[in-house]
Protein backbone atom coordinates (compact mmCIF):
# COMPACT_ATOMS: atom_id res chain seq x y z
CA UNK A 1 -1.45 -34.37 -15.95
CA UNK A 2 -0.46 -34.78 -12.12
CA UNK A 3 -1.83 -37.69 -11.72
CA UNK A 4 -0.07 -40.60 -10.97
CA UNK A 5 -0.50 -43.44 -13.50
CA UNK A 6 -3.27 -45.93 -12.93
CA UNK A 7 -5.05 -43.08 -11.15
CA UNK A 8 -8.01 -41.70 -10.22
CA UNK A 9 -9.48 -38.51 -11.42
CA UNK A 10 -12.16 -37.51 -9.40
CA UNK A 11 -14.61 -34.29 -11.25
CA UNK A 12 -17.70 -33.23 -8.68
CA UNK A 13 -19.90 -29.58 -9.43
CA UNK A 14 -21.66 -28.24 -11.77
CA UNK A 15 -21.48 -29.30 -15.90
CA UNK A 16 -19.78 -26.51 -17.60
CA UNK A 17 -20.18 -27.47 -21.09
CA UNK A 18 -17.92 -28.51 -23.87
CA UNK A 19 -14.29 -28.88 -23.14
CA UNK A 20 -11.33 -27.76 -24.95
CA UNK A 21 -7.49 -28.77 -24.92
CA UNK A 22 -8.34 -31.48 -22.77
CA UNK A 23 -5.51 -34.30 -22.74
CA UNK A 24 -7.33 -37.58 -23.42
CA UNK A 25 -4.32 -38.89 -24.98
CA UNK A 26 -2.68 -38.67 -21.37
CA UNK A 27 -5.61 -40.64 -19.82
CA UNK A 28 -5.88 -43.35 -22.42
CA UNK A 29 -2.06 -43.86 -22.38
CA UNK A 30 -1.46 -43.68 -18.36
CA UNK A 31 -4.35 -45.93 -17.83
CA UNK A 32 -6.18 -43.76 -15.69
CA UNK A 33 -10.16 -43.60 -14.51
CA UNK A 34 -12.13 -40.45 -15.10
CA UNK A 35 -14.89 -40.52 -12.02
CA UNK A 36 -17.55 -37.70 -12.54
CA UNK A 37 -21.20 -36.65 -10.66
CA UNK A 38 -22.93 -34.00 -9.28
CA UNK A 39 -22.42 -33.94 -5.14
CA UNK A 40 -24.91 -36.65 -3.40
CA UNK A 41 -26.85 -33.76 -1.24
CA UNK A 42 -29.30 -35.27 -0.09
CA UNK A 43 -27.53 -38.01 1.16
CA UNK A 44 -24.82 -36.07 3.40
CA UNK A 45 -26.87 -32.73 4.44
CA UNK A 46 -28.47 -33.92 7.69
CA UNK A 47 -25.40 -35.53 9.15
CA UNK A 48 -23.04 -32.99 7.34
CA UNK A 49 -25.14 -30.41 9.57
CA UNK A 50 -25.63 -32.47 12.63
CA UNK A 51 -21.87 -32.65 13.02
CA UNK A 52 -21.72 -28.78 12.11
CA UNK A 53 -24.02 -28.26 15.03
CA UNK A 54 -22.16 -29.99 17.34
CA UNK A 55 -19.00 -28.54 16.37
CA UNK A 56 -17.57 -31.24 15.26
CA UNK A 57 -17.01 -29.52 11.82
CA UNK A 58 -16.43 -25.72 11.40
CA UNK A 59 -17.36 -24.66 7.54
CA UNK A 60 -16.63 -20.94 8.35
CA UNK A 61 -13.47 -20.89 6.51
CA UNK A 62 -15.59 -21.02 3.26
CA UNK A 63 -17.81 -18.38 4.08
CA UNK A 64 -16.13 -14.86 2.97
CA UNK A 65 -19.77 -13.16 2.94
CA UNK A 66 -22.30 -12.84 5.36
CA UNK A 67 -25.78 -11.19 3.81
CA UNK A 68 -29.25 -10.45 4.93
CA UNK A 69 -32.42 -12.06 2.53
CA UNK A 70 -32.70 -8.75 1.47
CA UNK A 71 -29.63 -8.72 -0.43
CA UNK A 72 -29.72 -11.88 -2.07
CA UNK A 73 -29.50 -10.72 -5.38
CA UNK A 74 -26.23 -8.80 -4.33
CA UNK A 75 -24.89 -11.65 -2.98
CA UNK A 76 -25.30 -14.18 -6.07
CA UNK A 77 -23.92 -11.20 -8.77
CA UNK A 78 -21.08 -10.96 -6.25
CA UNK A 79 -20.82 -14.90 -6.55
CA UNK A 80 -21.29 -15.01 -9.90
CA UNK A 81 -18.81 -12.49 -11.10
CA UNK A 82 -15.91 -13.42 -8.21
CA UNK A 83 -16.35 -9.82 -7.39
CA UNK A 84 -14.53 -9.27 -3.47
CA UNK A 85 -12.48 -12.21 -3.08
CA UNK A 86 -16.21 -13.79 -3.11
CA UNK A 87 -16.06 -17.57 -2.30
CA UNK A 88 -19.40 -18.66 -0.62
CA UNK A 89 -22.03 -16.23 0.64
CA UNK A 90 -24.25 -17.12 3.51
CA UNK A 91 -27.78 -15.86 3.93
CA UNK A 92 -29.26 -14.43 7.03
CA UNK A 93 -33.10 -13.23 8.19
């Protein structure tokens, strides 16, 4: 709906199932292009952490949870459940 006609609509994560109230009329009738996919990983990891190691690229503004191994499990139900302004945890020896 705030696209701009002719548009693009770009959906990247995880499949989440059947939608609901979704407005196909709106993309049929403003002529716009529905682009979907999981994230190309494999393709972008090494230089995406190559330039993370040179600080070229600082992803800490993601991270809201720092966490040993140990508690893993913690970590995804906190994840999982949005519990404490969770956004990304990151996992530590």
């Amino acid at each position: 709906m705030s696209c701009r006609n002719g548009g693009i609509v770009s959906i990247m994560g995880v499949y989440g199932g059947f939608l609901d109230k979704f407005p196909i009329g709106s993309v049929m009738n403003r002529s716009l292009t529905l682009k979907t996919g999981q994230a190309h990983v494999h393709r972008y990891l090494r230089p995406l952490l190559q330039r993370i190691e040179n600080s070229e690229i600082d992803p800490s503004f993601v991270v809201s949870h720092h966490l040993s191994l140990d508690e893993a499990p913690k970590g995804y139900e906190l994840f999982k459940h949005k519990q404490d302004n969770c956004t990304k945890v990151v996992l530590r020896p």
